[in-house]
Protein backbone atom coordinates (compact mmCIF):
# COMPACT_ATOMS: atom_id res chain seq x y z
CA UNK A 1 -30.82 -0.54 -5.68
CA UNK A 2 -28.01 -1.07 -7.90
CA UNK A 3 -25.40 0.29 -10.95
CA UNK A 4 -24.78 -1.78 -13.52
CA UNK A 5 -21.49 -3.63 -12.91
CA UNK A 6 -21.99 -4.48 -9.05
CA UNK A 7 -25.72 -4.92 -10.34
CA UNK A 8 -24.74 -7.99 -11.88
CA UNK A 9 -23.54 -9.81 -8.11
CA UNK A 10 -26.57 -7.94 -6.89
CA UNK A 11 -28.76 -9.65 -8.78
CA UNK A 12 -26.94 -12.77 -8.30
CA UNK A 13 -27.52 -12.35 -4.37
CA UNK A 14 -31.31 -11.28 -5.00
CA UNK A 15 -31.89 -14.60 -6.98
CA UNK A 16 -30.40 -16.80 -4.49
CA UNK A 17 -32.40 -15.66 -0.97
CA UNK A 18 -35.18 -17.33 -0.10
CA UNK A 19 -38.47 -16.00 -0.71
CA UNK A 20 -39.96 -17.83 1.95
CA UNK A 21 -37.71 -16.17 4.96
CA UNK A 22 -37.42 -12.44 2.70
CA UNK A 23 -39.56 -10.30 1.15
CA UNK A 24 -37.28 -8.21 -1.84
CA UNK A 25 -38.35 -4.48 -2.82
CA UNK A 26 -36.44 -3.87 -5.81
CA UNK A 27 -35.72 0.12 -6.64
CA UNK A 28 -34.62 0.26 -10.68
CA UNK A 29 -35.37 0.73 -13.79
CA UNK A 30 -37.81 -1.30 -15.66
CA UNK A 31 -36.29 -1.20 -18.34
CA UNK A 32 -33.17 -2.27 -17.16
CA UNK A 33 -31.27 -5.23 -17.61
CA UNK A 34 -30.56 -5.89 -14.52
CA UNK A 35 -34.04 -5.87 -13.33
CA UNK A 36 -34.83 -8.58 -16.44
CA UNK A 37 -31.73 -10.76 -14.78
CA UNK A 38 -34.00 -11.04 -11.72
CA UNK A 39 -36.31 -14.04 -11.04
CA UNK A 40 -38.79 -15.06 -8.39
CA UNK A 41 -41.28 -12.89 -6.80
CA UNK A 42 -39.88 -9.03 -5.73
CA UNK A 43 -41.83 -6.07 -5.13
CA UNK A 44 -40.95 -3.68 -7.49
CA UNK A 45 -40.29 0.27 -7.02
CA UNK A 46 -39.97 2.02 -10.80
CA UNK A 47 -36.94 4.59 -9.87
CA UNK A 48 -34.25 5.45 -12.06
CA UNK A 49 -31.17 6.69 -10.23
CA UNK A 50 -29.63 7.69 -13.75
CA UNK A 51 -29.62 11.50 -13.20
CA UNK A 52 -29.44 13.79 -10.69
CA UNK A 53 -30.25 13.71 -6.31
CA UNK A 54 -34.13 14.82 -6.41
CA UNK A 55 -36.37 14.43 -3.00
CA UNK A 56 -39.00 12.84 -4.94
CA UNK A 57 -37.22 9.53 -4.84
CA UNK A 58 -35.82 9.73 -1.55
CA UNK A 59 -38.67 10.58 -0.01
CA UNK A 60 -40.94 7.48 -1.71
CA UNK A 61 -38.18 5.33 -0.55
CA UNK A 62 -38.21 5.85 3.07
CA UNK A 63 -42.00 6.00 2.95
CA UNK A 64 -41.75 2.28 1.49
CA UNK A 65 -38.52 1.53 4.14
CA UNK A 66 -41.24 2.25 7.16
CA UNK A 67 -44.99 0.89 5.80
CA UNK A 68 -43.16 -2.05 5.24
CA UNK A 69 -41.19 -2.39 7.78
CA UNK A 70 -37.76 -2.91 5.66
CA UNK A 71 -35.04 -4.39 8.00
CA UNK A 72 -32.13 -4.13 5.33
CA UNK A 73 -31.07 -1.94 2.45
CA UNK A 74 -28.17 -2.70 -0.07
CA UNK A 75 -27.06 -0.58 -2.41
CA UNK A 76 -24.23 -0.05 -5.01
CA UNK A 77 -23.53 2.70 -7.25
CA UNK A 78 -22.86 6.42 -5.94
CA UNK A 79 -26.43 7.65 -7.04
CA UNK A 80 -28.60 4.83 -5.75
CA UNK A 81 -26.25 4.88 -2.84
CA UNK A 82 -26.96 8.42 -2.20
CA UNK A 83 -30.50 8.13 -2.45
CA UNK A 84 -30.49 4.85 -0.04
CA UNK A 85 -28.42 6.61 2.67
CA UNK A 86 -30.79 9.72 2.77
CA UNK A 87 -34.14 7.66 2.38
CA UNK A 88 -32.09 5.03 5.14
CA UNK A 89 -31.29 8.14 7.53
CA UNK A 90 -35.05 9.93 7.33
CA UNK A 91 -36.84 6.15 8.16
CA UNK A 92 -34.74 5.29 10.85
CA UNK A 93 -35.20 2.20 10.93
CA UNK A 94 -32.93 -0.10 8.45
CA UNK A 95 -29.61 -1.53 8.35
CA UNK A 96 -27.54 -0.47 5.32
CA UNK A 97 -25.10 -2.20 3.45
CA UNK A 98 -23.38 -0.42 0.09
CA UNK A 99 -21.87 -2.40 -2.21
CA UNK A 100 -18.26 -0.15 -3.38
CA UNK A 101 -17.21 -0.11 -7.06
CA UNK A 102 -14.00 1.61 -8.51
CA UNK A 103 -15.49 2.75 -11.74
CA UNK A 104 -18.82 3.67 -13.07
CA UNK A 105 -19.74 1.12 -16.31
CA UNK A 106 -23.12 3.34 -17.12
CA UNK A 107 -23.08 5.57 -20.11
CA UNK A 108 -22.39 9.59 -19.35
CA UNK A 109 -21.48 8.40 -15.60
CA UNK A 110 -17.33 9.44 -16.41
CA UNK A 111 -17.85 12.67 -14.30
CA UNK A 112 -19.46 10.43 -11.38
CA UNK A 113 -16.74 11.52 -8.63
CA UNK A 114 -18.13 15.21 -9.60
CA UNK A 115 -21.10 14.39 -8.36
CA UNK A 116 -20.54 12.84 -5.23
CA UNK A 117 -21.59 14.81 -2.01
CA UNK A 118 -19.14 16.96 0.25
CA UNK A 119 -20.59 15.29 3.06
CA UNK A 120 -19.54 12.02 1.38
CA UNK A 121 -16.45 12.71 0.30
CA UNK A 122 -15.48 13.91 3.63
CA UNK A 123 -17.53 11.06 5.92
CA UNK A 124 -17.96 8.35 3.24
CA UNK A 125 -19.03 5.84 5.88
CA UNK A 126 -21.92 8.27 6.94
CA UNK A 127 -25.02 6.20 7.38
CA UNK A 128 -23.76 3.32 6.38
CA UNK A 129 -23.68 0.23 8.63
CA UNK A 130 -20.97 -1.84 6.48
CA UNK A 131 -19.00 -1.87 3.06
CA UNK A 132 -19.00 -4.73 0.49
CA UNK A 133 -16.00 -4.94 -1.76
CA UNK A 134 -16.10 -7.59 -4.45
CA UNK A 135 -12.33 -8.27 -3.77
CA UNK A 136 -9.06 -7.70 -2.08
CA UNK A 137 -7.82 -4.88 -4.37
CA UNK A 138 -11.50 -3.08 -3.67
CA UNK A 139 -11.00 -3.38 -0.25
CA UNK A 140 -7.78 -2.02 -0.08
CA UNK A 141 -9.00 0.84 -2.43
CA UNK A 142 -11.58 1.58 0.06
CA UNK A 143 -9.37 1.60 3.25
CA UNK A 144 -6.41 3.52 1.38
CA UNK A 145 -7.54 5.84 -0.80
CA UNK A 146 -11.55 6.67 -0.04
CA UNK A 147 -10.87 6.57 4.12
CA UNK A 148 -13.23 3.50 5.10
CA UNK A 149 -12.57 1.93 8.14
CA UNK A 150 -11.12 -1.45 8.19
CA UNK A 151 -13.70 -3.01 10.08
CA UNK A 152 -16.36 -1.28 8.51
CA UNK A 153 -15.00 -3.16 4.61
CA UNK A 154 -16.46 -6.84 4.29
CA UNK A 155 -14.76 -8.53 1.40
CA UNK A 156 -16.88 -11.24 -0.24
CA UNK A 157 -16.23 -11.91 -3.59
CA UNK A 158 -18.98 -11.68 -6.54
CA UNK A 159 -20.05 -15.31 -7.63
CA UNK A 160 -21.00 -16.81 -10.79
CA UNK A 161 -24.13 -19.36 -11.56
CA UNK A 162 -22.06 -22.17 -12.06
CA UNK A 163 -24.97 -23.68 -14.09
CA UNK A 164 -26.20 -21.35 -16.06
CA UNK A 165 -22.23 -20.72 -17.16
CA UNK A 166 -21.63 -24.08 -18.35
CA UNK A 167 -20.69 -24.81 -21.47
CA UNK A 168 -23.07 -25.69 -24.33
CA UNK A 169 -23.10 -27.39 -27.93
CA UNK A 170 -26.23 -26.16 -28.79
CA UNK A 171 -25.23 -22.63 -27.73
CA UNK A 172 -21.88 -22.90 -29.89
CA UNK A 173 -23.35 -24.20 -32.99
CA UNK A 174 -26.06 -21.54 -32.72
CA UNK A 175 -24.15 -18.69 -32.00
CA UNK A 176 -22.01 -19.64 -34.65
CA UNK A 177 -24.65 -20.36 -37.33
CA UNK A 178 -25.52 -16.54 -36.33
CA UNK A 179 -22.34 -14.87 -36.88
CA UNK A 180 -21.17 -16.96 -40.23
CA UNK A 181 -18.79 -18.94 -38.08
CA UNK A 182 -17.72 -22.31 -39.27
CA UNK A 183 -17.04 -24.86 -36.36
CA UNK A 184 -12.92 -25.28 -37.60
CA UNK A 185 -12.70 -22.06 -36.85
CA UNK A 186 -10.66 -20.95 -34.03
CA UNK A 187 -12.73 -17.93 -31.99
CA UNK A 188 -10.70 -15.89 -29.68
CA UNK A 189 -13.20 -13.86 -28.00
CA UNK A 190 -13.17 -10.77 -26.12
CA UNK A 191 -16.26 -8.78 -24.08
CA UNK A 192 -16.70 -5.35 -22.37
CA UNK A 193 -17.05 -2.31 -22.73
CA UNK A 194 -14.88 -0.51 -25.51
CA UNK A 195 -13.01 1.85 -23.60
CA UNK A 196 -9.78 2.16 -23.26
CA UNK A 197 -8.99 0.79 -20.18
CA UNK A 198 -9.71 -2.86 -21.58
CA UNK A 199 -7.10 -2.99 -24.41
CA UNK A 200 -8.61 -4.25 -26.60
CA UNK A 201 -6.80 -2.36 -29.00
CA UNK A 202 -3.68 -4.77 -28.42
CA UNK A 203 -5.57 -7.95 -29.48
CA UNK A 204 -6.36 -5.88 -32.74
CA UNK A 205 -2.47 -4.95 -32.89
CA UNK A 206 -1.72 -8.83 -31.78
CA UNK A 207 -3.59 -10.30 -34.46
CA UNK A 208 -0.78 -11.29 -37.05
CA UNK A 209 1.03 -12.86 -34.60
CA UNK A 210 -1.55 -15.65 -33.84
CA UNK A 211 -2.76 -15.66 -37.49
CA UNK A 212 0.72 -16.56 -39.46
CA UNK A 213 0.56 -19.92 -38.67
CA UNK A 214 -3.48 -20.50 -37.98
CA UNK A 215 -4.99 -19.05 -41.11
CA UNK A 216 -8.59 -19.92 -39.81
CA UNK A 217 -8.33 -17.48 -36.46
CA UNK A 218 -11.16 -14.69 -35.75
CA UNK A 219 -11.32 -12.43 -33.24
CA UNK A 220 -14.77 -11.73 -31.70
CA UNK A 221 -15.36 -8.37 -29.43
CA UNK A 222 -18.78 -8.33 -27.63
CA UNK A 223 -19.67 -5.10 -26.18
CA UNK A 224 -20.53 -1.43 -26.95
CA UNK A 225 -18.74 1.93 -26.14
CA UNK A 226 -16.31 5.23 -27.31
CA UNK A 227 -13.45 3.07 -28.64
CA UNK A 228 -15.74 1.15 -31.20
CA UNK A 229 -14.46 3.14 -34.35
CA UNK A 230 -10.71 3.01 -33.13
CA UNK A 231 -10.73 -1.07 -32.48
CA UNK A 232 -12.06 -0.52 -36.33
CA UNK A 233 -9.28 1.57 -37.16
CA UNK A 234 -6.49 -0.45 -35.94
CA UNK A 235 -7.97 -3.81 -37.93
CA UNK A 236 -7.84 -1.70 -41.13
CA UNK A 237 -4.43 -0.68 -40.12
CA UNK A 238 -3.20 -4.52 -39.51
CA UNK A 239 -5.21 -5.97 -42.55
CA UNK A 240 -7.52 -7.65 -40.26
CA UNK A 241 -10.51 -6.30 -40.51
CA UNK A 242 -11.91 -9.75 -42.22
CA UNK A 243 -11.41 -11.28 -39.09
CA UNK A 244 -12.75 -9.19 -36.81
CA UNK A 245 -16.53 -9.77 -35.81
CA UNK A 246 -18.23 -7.17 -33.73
CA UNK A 247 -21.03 -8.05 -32.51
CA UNK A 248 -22.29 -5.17 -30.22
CA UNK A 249 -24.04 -5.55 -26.57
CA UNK A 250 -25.37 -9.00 -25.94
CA UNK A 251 -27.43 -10.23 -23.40
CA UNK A 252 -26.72 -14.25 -23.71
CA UNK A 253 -23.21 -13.93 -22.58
CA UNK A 254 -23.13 -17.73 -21.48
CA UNK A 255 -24.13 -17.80 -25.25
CA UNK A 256 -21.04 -15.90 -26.93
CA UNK A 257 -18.86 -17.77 -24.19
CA UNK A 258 -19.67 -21.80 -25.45
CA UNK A 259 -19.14 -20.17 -29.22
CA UNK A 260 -15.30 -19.34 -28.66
CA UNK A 261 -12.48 -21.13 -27.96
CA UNK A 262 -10.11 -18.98 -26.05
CA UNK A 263 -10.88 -15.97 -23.85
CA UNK A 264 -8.78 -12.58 -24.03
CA UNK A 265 -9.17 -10.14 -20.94
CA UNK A 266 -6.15 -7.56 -22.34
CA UNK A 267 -7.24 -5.07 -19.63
CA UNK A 268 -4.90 -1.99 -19.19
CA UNK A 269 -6.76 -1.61 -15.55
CA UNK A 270 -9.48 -3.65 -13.72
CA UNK A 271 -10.51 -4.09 -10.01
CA UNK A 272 -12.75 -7.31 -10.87
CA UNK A 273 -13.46 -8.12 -14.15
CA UNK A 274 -16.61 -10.90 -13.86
CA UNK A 275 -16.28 -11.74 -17.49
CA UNK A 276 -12.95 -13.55 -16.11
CA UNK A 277 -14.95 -15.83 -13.65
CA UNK A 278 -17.97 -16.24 -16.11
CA UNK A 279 -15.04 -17.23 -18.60
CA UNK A 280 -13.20 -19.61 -15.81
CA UNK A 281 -16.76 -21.02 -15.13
CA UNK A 282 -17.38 -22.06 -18.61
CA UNK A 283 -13.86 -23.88 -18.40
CA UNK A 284 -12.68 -21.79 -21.49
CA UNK A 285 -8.95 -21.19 -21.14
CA UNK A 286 -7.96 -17.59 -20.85
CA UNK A 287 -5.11 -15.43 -21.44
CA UNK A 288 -5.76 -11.80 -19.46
CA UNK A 289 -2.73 -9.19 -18.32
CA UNK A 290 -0.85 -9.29 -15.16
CA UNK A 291 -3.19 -5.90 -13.41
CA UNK A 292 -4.34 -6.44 -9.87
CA UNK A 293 -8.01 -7.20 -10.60
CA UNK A 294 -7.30 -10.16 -12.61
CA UNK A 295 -4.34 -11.69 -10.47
CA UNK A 296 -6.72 -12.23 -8.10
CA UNK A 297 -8.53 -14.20 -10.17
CA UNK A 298 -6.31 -15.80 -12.45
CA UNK A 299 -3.27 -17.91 -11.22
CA UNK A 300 -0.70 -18.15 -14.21
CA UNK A 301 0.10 -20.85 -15.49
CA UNK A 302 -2.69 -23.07 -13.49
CA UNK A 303 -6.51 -21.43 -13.93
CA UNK A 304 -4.78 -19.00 -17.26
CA UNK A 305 -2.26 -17.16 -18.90
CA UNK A 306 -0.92 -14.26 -17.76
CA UNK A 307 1.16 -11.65 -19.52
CA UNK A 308 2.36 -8.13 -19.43
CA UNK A 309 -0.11 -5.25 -20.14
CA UNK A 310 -0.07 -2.70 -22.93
CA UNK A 311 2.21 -5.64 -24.63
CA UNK A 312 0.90 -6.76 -27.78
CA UNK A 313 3.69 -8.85 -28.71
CA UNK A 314 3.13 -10.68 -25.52
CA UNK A 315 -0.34 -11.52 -25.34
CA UNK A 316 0.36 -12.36 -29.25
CA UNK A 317 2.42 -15.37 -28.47
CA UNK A 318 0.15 -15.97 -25.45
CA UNK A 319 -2.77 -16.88 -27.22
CA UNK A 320 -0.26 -18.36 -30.14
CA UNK A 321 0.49 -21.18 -27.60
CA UNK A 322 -2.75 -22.16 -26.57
CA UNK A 323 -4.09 -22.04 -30.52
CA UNK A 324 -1.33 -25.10 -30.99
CA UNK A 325 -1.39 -26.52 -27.35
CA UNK A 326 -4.61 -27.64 -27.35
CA UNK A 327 -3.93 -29.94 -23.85
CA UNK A 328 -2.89 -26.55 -22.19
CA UNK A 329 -5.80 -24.89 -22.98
CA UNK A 330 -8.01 -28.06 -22.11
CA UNK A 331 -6.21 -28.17 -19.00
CA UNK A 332 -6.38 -24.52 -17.58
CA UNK A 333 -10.41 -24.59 -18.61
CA UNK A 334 -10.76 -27.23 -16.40
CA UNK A 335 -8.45 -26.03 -13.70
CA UNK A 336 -10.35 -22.55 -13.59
CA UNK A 337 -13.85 -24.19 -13.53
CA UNK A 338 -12.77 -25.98 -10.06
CA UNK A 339 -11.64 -22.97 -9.06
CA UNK A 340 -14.77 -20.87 -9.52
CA UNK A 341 -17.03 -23.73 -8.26
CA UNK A 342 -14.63 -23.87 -5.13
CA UNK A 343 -14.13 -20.24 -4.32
CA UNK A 344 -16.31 -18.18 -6.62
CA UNK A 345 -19.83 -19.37 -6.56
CA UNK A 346 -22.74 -17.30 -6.40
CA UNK A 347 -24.25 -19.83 -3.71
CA UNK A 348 -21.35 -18.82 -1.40
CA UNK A 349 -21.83 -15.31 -2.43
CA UNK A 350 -25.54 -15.80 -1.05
CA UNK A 351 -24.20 -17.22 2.35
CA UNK A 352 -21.73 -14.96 3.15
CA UNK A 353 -23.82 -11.80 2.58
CA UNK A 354 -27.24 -13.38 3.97
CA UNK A 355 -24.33 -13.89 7.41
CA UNK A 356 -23.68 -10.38 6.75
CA UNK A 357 -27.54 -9.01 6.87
CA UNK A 358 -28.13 -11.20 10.01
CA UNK A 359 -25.31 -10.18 12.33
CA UNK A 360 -26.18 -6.22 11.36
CA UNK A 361 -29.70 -6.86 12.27
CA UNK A 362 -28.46 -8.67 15.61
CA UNK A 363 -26.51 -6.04 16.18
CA UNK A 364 -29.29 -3.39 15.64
CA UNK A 365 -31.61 -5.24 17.14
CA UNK A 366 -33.98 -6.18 14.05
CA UNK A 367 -35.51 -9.51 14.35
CA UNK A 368 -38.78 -10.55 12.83
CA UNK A 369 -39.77 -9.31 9.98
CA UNK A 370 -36.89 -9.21 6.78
């Protein structure tokens, strides 16, 4: 069960067990994309945890936890989570494992914290056998601010396919046969969500820095959402707006990565931003801001650039230098993909929470059957 963000390392950890020692019941959307970024063999159960706590669901989950036998549920996202605890508590018979996120990347899901339970709020770790948090910062979230045990908050970071993020010719000449791009041109690109908290706004504001001496420069946002028309706005205001290319949501993400040449993460907050390691994995060399998410990432100077946020002029000169230090760039592309395959990999990702699932069930007392 999953929410879109999270549902990305969820899927990655979904691909990567074996089907020969599990058996995967998948509770989404079919619709989704994250049930399209699965492969392999998984039962499927159609539920949409998009609106509101209904008995209907919870009830058809636990019903499926105890015909089949289910040893392990992992969820992420407060509604799916909700509906996993309750469904967990009435079958008795599963260890559960909930995945934490700091902010909700779904559309109309800005009032999520409304929504959560009392009995949540108060006991978050009710029902829940142990907490994932994608990183360090997450963690310390958890522990500090929601009330979650120490022990009870497993850190294990959210890992990239190293091969399918790899950079490609083919990709970059067809993405930029798409969007009108010739191949002189320099591409800084950008992805998320447009809301505020990314920044983009500052690469718009930015944008004559880098372009007064590199006439051949455009900027390329991927990504939908409620700053659109103001990212527009400041491009008119700057003159840029012939530069700017925005493209919407895209799926092929490895795609839009091989097609630029320098990645921008100008987030004003961000507790793990996975476009960073996708980035580091396709050895493009990235400038992002100095918030806690993406220092734990980024190293400066060695795997990226890192500046100041809300700083246009800053980030300006940032991606200035590595337009006319081409070595830099080539060097902290290759830097960060040796860091990703070291430390960030999805196959570690796999191992560490497969470790996790086995010493619950131990625990428990849940062998056989996974």
């Amino acid at each position: 069960m999953q929410s879109d963000d999270c549902g990305r390392a969820l899927a990655g950890i979904i691909n990567g067990l074996s089907r020969e020692r599990y058996e995967i019941y998948l509770a989404c959307r079919q619709d989704s994309y994250f049930y399209n970024s699965i492969n392999g063999d998984v039962q499927h159960i159609p539920l949409d945890f998009s609106k509101s706590l209904s008995p209907g669901p919870v009830f058809k989950l636990a019903g499926i936890i105890r015909r089949n036998r289910i040893r392990v549920i992992h969820s992420c996202g407060i509604r799916a989570d909700l509906h996993g605890r309750l469904a967990s508590l009435i079958s008795r018979r599963a260890v559960y494992v909930s995945t934490i996120t700091l902010t909700k990347q779904e559309p109309g899901t800005d009032r999520s914290q409304k929504i959560r339970p009392w009995f949540l709020t108060r006991f978050p770790g009710i029902f829940v056998d142990r907490f994932i948090s994608s990183s360090d910062l997450v963690r310390k979230y958890a522990i500090d601010n929601i009330g979650i045990r120490p022990d009870r908050v497993i850190r294990i970071y959210s890992g990239v396919d190293t091969e399918k993020f790899s950079p490609s010719l083919d990709a970059r000449k067809r993405i930029r046969a798409e969007l009108n791009i010739t191949d002189d041109t320099i591409l800084i690109g950008a992805v998320g969500s447009l809301v505020w908290q990314k920044g983009f706004e500052f690469i718009i504001k930015c944008m004559p820095i880098f372009t007064e001496a590199n006439p051949d420069v455009k900027v390329l946002i991927a990504g939908e959402g409620p700053f659109r028309e103001h990212i527009i706005m400041h491009s008119h205001m700057n003159g840029m707006e012939d530069r700017l290319i925005l493209t919407g949501f895209r799926e092929d993400m490895e795609d839009i990565l091989s097609a630029v040449d320098i990645l921008v993460i100008p987030s004003l907050m961000d507790e793990f931003p996975m476009i960073a390691l996708e980035g580091m994995s396709m050895a493009k060399p990235i400038v992002g801001t100095r918030v806690e998410g993406i220092k734990e990432l980024i190293t400066d100077s060695e795997t990226g650039l890192l500046v100041l946020s809300w700083n246009a002029d800053a980030l300006g000169k940032a991606i200035s230098r590595l337009i006319k230090d081409r070595g830099l760039a080539e060097r902290l592309g290759k830097n960060a993909r040796e860091r990703v395959e070291e430390e960030f990999s999805v196959e570690k990702m796999v191992v560490e929470t497969e470790r996790l699932y086995q010493s619950l069930c131990e625990e428990k007392g849940l062998t056989g059957h996974e």
